[in-house]
C-alpha atoms as a PDB file:
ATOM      1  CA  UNK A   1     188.009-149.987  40.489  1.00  0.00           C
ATOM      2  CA  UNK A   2     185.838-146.867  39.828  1.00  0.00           C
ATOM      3  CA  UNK A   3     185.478-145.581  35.918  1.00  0.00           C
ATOM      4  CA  UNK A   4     187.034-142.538  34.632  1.00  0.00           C
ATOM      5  CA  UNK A   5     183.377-141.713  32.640  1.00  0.00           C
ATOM      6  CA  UNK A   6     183.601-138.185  31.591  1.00  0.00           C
ATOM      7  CA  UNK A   7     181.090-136.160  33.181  1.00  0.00           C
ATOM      8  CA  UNK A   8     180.636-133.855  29.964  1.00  0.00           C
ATOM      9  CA  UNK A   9     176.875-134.644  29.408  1.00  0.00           C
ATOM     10  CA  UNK A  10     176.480-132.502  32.779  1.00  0.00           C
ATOM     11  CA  UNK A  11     176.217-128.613  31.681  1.00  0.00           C
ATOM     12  CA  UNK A  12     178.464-126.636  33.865  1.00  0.00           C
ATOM     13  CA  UNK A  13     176.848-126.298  38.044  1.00  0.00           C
ATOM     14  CA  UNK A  14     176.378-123.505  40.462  1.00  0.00           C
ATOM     15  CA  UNK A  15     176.172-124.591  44.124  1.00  0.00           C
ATOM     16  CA  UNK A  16     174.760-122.077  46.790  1.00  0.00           C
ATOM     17  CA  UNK A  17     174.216-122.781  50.517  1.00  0.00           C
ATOM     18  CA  UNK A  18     171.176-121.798  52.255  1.00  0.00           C
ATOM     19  CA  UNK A  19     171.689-122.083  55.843  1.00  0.00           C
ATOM     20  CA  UNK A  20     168.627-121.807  57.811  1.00  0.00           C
ATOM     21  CA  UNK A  21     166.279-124.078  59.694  1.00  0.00           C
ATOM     22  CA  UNK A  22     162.984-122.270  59.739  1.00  0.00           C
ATOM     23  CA  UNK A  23     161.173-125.051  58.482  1.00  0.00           C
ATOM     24  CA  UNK A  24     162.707-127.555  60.759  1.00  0.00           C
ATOM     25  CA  UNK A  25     161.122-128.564  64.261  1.00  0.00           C
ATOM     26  CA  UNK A  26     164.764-129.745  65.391  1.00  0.00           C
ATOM     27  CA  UNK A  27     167.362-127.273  64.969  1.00  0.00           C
ATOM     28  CA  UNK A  28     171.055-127.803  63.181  1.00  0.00           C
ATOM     29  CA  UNK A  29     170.090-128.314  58.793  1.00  0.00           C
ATOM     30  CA  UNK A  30     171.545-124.870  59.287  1.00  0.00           C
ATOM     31  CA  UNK A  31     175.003-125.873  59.153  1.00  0.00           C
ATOM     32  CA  UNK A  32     174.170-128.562  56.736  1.00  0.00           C
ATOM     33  CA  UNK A  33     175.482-126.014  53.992  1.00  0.00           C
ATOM     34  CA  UNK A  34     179.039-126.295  55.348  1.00  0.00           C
ATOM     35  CA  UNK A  35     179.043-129.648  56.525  1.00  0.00           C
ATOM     36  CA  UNK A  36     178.443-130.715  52.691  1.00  0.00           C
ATOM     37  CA  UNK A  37     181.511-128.378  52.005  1.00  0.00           C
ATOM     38  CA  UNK A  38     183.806-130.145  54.356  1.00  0.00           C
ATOM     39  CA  UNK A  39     182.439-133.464  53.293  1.00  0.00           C
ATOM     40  CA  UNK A  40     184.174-132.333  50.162  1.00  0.00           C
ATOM     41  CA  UNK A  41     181.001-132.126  48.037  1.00  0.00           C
ATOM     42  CA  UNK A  42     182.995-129.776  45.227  1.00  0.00           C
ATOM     43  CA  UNK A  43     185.892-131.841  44.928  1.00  0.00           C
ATOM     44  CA  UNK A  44     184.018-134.363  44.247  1.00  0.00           C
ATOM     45  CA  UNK A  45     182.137-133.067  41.429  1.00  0.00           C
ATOM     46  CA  UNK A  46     185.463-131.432  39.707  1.00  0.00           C
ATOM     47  CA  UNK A  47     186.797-134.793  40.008  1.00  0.00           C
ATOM     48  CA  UNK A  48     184.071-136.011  37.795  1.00  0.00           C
ATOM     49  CA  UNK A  49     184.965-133.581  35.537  1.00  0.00           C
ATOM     50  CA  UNK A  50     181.945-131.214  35.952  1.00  0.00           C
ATOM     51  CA  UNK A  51     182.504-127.533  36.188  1.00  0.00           C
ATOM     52  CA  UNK A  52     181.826-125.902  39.218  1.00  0.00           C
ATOM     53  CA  UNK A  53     181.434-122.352  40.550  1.00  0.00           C
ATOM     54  CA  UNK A  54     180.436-122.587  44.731  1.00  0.00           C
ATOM     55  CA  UNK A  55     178.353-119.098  44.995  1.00  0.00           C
ATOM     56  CA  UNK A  56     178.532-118.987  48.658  1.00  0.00           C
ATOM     57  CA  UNK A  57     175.455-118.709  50.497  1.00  0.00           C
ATOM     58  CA  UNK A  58     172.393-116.795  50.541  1.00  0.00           C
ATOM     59  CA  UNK A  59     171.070-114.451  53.530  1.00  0.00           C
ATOM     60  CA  UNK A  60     168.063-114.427  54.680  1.00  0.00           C
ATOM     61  CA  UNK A  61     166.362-113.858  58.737  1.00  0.00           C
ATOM     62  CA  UNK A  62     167.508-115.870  61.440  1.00  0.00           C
ATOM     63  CA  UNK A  63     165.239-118.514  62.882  1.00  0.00           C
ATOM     64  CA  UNK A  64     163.002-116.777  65.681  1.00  0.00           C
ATOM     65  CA  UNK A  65     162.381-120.158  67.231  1.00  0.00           C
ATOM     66  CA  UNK A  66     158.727-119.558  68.204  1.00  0.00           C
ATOM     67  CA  UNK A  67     155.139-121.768  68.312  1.00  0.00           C
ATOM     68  CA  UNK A  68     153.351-122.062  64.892  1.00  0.00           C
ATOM     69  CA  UNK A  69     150.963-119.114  64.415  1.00  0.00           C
ATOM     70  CA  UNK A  70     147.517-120.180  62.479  1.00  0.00           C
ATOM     71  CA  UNK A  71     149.142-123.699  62.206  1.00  0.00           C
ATOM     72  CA  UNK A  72     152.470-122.172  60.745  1.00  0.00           C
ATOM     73  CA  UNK A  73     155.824-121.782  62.212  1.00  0.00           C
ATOM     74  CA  UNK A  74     158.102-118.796  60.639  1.00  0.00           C
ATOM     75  CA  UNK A  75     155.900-118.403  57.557  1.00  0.00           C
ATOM     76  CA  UNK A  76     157.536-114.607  56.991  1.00  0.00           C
ATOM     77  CA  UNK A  77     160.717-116.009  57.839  1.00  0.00           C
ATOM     78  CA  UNK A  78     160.327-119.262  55.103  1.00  0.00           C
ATOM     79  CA  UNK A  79     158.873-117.248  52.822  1.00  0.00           C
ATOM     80  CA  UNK A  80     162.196-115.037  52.665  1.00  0.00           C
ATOM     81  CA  UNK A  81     164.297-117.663  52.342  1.00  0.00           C
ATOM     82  CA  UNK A  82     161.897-119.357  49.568  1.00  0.00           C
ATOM     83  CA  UNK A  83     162.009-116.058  47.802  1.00  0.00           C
ATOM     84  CA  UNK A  84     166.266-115.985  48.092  1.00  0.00           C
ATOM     85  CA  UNK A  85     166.212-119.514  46.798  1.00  0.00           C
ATOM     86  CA  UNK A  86     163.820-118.704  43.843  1.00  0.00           C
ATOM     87  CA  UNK A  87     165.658-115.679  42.554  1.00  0.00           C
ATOM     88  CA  UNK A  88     169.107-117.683  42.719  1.00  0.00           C
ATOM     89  CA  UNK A  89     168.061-120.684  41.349  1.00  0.00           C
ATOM     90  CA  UNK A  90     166.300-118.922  38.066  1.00  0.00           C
ATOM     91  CA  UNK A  91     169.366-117.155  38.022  1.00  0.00           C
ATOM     92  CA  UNK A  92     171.593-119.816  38.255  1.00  0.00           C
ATOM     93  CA  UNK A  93     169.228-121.544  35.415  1.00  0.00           C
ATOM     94  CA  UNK A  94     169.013-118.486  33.591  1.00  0.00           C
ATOM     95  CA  UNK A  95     173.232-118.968  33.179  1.00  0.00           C
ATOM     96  CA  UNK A  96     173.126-122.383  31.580  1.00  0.00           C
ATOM     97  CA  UNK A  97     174.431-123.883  35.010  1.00  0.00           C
ATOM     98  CA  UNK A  98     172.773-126.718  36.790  1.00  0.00           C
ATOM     99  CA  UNK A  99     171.688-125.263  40.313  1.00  0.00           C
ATOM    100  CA  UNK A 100     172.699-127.528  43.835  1.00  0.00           C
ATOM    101  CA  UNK A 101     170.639-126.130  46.723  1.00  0.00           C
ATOM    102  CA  UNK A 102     172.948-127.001  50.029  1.00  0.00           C
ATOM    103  CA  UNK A 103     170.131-126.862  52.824  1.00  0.00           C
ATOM    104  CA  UNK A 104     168.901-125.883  55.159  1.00  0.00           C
ATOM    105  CA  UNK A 105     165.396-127.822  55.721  1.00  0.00           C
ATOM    106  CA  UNK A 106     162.884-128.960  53.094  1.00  0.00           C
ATOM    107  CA  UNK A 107     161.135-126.209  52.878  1.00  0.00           C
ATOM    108  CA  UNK A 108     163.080-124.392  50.366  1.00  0.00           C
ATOM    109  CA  UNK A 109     162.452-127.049  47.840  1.00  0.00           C
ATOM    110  CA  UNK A 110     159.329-124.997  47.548  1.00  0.00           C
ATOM    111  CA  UNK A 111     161.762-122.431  45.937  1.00  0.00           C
ATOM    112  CA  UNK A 112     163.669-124.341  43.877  1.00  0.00           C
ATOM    113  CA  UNK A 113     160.909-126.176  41.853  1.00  0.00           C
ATOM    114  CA  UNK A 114     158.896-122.886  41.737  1.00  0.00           C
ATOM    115  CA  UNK A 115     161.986-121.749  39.629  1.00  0.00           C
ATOM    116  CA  UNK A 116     162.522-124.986  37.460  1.00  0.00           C
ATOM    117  CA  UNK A 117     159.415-125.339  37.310  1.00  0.00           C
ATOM    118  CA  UNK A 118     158.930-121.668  35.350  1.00  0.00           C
ATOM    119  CA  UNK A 119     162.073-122.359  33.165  1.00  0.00           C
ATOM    120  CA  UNK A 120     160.939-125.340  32.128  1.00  0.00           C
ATOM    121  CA  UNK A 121     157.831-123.675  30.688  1.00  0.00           C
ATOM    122  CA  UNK A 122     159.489-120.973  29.154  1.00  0.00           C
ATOM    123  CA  UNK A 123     161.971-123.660  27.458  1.00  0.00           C
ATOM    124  CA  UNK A 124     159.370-125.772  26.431  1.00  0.00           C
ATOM    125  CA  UNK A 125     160.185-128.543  28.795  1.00  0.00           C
ATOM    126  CA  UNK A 126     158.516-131.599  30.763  1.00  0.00           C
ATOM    127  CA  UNK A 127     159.314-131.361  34.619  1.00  0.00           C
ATOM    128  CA  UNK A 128     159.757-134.197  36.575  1.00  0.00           C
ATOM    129  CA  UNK A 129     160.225-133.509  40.218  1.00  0.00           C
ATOM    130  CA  UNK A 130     161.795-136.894  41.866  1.00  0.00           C
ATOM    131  CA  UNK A 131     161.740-136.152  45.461  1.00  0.00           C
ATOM    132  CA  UNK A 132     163.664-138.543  48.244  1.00  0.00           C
ATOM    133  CA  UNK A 133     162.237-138.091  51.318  1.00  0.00           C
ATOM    134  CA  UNK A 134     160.935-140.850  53.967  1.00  0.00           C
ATOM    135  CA  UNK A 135     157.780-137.994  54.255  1.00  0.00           C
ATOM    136  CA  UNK A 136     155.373-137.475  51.640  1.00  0.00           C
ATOM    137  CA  UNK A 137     155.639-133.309  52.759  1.00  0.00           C
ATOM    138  CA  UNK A 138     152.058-132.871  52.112  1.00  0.00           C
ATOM    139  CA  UNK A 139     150.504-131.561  55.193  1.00  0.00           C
ATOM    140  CA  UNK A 140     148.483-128.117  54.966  1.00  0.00           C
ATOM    141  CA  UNK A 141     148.183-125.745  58.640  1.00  0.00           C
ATOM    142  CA  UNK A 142     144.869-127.782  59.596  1.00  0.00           C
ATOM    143  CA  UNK A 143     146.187-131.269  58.757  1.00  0.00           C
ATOM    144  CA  UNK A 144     149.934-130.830  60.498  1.00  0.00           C
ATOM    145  CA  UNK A 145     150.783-132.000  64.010  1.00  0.00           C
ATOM    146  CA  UNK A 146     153.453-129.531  64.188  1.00  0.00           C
ATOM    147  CA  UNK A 147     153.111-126.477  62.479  1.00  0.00           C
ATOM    148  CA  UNK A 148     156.722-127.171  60.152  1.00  0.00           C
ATOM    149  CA  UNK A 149     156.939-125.837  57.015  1.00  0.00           C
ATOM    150  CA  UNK A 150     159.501-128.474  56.061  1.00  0.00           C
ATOM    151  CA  UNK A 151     156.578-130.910  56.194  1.00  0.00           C
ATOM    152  CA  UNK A 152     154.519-129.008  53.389  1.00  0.00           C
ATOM    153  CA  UNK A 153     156.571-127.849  50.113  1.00  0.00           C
ATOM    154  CA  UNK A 154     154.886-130.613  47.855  1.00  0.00           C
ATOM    155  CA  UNK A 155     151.616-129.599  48.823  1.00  0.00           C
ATOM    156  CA  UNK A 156     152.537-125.608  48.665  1.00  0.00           C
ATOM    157  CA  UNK A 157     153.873-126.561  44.755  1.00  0.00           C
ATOM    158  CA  UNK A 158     150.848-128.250  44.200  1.00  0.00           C
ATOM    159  CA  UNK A 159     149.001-125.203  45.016  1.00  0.00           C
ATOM    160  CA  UNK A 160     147.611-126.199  48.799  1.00  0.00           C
ATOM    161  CA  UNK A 161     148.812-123.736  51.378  1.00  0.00           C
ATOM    162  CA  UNK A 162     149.472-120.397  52.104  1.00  0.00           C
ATOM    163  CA  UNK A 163     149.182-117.764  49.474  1.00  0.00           C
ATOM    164  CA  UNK A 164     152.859-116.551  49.859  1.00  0.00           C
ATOM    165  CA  UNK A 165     154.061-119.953  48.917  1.00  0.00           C
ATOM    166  CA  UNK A 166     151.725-121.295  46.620  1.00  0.00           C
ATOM    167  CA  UNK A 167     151.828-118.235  44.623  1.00  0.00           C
ATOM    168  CA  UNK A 168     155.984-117.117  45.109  1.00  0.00           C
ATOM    169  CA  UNK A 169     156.585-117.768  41.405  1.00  0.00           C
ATOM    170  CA  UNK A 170     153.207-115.191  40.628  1.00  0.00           C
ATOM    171  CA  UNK A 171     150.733-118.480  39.606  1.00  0.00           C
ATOM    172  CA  UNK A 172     149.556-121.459  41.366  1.00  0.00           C
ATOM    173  CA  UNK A 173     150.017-123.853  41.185  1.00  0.00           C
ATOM    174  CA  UNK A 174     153.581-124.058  40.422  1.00  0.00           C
ATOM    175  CA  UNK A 175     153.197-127.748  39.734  1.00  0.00           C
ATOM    176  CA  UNK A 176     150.971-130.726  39.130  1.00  0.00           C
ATOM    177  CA  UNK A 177     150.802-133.914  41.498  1.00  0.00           C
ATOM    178  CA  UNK A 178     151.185-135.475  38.168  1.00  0.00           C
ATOM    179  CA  UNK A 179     155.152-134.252  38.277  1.00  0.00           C
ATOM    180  CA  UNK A 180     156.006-135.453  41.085  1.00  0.00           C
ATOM    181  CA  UNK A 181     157.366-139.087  42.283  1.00  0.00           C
ATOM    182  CA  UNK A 182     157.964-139.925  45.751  1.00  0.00           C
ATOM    183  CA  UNK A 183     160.629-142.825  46.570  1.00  0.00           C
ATOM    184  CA  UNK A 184     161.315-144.007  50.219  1.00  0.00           C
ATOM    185  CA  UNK A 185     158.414-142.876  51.871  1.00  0.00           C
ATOM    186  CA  UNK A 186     158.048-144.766  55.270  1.00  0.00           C
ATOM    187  CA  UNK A 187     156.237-141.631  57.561  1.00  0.00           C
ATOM    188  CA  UNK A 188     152.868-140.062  56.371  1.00  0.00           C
ATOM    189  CA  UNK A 189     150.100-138.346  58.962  1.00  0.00           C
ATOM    190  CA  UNK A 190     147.068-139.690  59.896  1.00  0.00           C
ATOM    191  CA  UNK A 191     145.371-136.232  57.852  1.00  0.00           C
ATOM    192  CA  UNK A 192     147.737-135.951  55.007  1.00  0.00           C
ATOM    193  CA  UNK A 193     146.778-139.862  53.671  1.00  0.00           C
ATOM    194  CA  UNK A 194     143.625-139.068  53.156  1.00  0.00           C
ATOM    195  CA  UNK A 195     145.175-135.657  51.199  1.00  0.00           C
ATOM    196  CA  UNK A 196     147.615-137.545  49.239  1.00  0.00           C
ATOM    197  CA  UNK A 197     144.606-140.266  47.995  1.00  0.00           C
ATOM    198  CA  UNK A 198     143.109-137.285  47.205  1.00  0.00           C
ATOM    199  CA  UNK A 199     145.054-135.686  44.818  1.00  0.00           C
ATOM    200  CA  UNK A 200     146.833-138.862  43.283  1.00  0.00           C
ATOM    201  CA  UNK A 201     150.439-138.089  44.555  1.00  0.00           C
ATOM    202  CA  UNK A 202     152.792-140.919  42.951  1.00  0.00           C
ATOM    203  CA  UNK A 203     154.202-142.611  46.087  1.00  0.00           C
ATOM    204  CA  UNK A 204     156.875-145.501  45.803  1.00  0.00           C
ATOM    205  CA  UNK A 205     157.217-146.241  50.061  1.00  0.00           C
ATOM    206  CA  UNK A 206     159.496-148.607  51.672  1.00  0.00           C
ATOM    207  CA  UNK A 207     156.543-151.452  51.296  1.00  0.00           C
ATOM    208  CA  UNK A 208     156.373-151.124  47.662  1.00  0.00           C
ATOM    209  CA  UNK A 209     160.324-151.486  47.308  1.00  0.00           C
ATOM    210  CA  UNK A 210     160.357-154.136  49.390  1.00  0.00           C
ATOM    211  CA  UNK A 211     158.328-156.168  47.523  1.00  0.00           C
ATOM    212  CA  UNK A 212     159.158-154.795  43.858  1.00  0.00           C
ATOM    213  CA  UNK A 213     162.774-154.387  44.589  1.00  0.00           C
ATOM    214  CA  UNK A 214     164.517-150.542  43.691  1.00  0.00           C
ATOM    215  CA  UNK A 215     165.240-151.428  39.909  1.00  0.00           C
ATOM    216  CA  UNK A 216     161.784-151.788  39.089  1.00  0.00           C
ATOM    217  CA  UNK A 217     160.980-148.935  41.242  1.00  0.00           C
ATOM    218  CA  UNK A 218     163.263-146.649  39.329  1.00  0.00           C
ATOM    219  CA  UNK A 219     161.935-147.740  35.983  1.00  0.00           C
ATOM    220  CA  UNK A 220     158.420-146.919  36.999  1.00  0.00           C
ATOM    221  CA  UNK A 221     159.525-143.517  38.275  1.00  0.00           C
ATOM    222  CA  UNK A 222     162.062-142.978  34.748  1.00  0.00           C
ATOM    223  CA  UNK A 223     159.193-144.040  32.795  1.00  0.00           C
ATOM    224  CA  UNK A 224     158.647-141.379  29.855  1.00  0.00           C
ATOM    225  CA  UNK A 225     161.676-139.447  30.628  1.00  0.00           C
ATOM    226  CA  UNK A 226     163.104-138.004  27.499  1.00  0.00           C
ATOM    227  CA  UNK A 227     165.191-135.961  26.008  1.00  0.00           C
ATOM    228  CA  UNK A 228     162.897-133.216  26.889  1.00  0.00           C
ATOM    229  CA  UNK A 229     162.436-133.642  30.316  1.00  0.00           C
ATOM    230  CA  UNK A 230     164.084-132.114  32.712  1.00  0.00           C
ATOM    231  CA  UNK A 231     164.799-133.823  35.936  1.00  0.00           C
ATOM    232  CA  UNK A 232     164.839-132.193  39.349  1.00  0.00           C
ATOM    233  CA  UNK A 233     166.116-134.292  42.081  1.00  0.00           C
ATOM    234  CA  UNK A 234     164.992-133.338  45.698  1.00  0.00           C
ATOM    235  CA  UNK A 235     167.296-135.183  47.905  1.00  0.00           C
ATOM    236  CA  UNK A 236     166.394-135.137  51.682  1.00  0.00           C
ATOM    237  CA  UNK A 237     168.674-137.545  53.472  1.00  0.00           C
ATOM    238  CA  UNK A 238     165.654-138.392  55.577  1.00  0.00           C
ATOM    239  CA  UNK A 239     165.320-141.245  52.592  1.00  0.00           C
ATOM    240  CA  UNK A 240     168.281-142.940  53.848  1.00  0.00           C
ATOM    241  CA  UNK A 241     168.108-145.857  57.025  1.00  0.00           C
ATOM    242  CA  UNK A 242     168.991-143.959  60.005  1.00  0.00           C
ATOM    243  CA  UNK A 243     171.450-146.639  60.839  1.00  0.00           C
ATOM    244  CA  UNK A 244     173.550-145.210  57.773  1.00  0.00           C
ATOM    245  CA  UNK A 245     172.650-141.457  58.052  1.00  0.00           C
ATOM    246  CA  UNK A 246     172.336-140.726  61.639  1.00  0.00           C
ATOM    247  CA  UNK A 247     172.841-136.610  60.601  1.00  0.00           C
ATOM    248  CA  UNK A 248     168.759-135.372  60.203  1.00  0.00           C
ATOM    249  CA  UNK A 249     165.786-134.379  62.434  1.00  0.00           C
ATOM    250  CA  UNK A 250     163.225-136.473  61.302  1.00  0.00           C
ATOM    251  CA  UNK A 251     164.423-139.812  61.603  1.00  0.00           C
ATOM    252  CA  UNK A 252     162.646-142.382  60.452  1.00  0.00           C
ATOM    253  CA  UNK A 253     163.630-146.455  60.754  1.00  0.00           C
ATOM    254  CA  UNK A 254     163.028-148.581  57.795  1.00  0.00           C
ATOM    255  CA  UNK A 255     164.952-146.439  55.341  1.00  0.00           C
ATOM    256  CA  UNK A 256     166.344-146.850  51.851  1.00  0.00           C
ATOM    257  CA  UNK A 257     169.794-148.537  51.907  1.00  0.00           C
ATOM    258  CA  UNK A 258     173.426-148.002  50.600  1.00  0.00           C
ATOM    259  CA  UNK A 259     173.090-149.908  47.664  1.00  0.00           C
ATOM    260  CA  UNK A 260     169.681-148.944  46.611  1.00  0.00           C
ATOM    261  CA  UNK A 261     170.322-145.414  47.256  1.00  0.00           C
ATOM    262  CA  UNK A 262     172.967-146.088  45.147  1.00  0.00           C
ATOM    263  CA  UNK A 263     170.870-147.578  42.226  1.00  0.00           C
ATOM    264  CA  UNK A 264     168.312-145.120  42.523  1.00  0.00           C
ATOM    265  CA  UNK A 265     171.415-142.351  41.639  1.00  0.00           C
ATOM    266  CA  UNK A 266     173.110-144.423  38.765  1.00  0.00           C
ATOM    267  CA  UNK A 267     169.363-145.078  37.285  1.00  0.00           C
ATOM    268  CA  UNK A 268     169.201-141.153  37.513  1.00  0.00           C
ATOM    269  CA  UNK A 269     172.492-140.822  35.890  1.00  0.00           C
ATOM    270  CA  UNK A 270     172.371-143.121  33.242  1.00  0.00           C
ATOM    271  CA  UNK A 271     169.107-141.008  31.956  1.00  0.00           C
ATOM    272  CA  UNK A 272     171.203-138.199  31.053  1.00  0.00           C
ATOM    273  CA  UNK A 273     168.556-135.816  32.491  1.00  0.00           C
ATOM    274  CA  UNK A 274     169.654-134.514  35.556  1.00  0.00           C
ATOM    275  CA  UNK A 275     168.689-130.495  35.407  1.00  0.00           C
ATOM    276  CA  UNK A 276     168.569-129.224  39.502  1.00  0.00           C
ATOM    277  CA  UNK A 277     168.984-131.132  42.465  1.00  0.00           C
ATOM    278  CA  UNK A 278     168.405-129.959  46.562  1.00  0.00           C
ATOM    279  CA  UNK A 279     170.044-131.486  48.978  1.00  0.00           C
ATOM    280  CA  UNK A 280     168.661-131.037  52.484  1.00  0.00           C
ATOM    281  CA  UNK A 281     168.141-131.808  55.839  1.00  0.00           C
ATOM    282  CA  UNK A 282     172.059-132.616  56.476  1.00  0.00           C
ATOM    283  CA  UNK A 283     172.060-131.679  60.237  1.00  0.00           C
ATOM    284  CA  UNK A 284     175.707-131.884  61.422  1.00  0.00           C
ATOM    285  CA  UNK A 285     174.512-131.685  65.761  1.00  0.00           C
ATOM    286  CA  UNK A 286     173.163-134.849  65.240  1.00  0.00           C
ATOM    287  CA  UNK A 287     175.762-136.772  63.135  1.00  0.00           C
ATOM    288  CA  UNK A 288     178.432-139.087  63.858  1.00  0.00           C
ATOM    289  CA  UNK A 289     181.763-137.423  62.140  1.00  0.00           C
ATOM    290  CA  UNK A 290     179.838-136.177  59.648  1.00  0.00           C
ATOM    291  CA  UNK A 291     179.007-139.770  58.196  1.00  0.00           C
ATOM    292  CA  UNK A 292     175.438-138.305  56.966  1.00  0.00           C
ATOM    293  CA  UNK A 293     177.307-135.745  55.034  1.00  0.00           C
ATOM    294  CA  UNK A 294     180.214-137.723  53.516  1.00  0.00           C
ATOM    295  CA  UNK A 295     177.218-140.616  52.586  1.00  0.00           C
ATOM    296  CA  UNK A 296     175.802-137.713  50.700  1.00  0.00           C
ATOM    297  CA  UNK A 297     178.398-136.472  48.338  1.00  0.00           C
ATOM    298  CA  UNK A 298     179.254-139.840  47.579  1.00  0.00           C
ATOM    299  CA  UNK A 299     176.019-140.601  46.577  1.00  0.00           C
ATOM    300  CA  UNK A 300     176.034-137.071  44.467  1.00  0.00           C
ATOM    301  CA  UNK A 301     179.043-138.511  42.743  1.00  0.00           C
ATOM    302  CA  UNK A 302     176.785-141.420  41.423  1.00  0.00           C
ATOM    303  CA  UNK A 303     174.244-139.038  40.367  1.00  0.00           C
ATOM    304  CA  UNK A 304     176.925-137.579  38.310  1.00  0.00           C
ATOM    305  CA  UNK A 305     177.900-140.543  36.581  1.00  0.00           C
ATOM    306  CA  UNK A 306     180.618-142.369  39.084  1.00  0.00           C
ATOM    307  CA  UNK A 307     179.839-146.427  38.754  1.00  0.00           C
ATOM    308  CA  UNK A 308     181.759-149.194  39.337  1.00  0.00           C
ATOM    309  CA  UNK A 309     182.487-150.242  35.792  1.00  0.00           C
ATOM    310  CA  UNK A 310     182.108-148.082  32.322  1.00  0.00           C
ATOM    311  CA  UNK A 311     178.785-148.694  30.678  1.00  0.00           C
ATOM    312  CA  UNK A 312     176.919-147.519  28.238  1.00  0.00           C
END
């Protein structure tokens, strides 16, 4: 039996779709937007008792489908959508509303944070960028096997990349590797190690919850969260075991399961802190009646404060 917690300690939200795949080297997180929809992601949240206004979604240029040019693939066409994402999300912000990216690939986290990441300086705020991914995202054009932009936002916000991204908000970089922590991580390039070693990124992968478990995990990554911290959840469902979210590109085996994907959204919860959130990478052409997408908005519901029992 599921608690009737009131959701009030959530400000009011603003959900916008961004349906593209520019990023993506498989196509389909285009319709992820809709999929989420369907899944009955808004429902869910008014259920909760969380007010919600669904914006629509945002327009940008379709997905010219073409080889990577100087080790990029669609850079004018992700930095559009980057810029859309930006504008809405300070917006959105700028209202008092929490912003929920629908994606689209991961590459318009690059957007989001670059927003958050200039409201929380202008209110005075510590950012903490929690980002769920089985990839750490830091590649750079020399380092990446592919060319994706999805597999490069953390490095763009950390001010490695191409000017147009690492500079969309006006200064680079928009954050510090010092922000960010990494949970689920099971699929890093050969190149990209040697980056991330580099520059200190705070990586929790599959090894480290295996032998830690996800509770202590999520109280390393909570650590020094306060009440003025804002929280930005980046939720690719890449994080999740493919055997329970069939629905991405980039599969990876090993992945985080039900129950500690779970834990890791109550932990969130029970903080209080929850500011933005993305959630990306839903690709309905590769799902299995939209379980990926269904998996997702219940999990959502936990991050907005649905738990088996009423705690404090």
């Amino acid at each position: 039996m599921s608690d009737s917690r009131s959701s009030s300690k959530y400000p009011p939200v603003a959900i916008f779709g961004v349906p593209t795949d520019v990023g993506a080297g498989t196509r389909g997180a285009s319709m992820g937007p809709e999929t989420l929809r369907v899944a009955g992601l808004v429902e869910a949240l008014q259920a909760r008792g969380v007010d919600v206004q669904d914006c629509g979604n945002l327009e940008g240029p379709r997905n010219p489908w073409q080889a990577p040019v100087e080790g990029y693939r669609h850079l004018d066409e992700v930095v559009a959508w980057n810029r859309a994402v930006m504008e809405t999300s300070a917006s959105v912000l700028g209202d008092g509303r929490l912003p929920i990216l629908l994606g689209g690939d991961h590459c318009l986290a690059v957007g989001s944070i670059v927003a958050v990441a200039r409201h929380c300086r202008d209110a005075g705020k510590k950012l903490r960028v929690l980002w769920l991914d089985a990839h750490a995202d830091f590649n750079t054009h020399d380092l990446t096997p592919s060319g994706n932009v999805h597999g490069m936002p953390v490095a763009c916000l950390c001010g490695i990349g191409p000017r147009a991204l690492t500079h969309l908000g006006g200064d680079a970089p928009a954050i510090s590797p010092a922000d960010v922590r990494q949970i689920g991580i099971r699929s890093v390039d050969q190149g990209e190690k040697r980056l991330v070693k580099e520059h200190g990124l705070d990586i929790y992968d599959m090894r480290y919850i295996d032998e830690v478990g996800m509770k202590r995990v999520m109280e390393e990554v909570l650590e020094g969260v306060d009440e003025d911290t804002h929280l930005h959840v980046s939720f690719d469902v890449d994080m999740l075991d493919p055997a329970i979210a069939p629905g991405t590109g980039t599969r990876v085996p090993g992945g985080v399961d039900y129950r500690e994907a779970q834990l890791i959204m109550e932990m969130i919860a029970d903080t209080g802190r929850l500011g933005s959130l993305d959630i990306v990478e839903v690709n309905p052409a590769l799902d299995l009646r939209n379980a990926t997408a269904v998996l997702a908005v219940d999990l959502v519901e936990s991050l907005f404060g649905k738990s088996t029992l009423m705690r404090d």
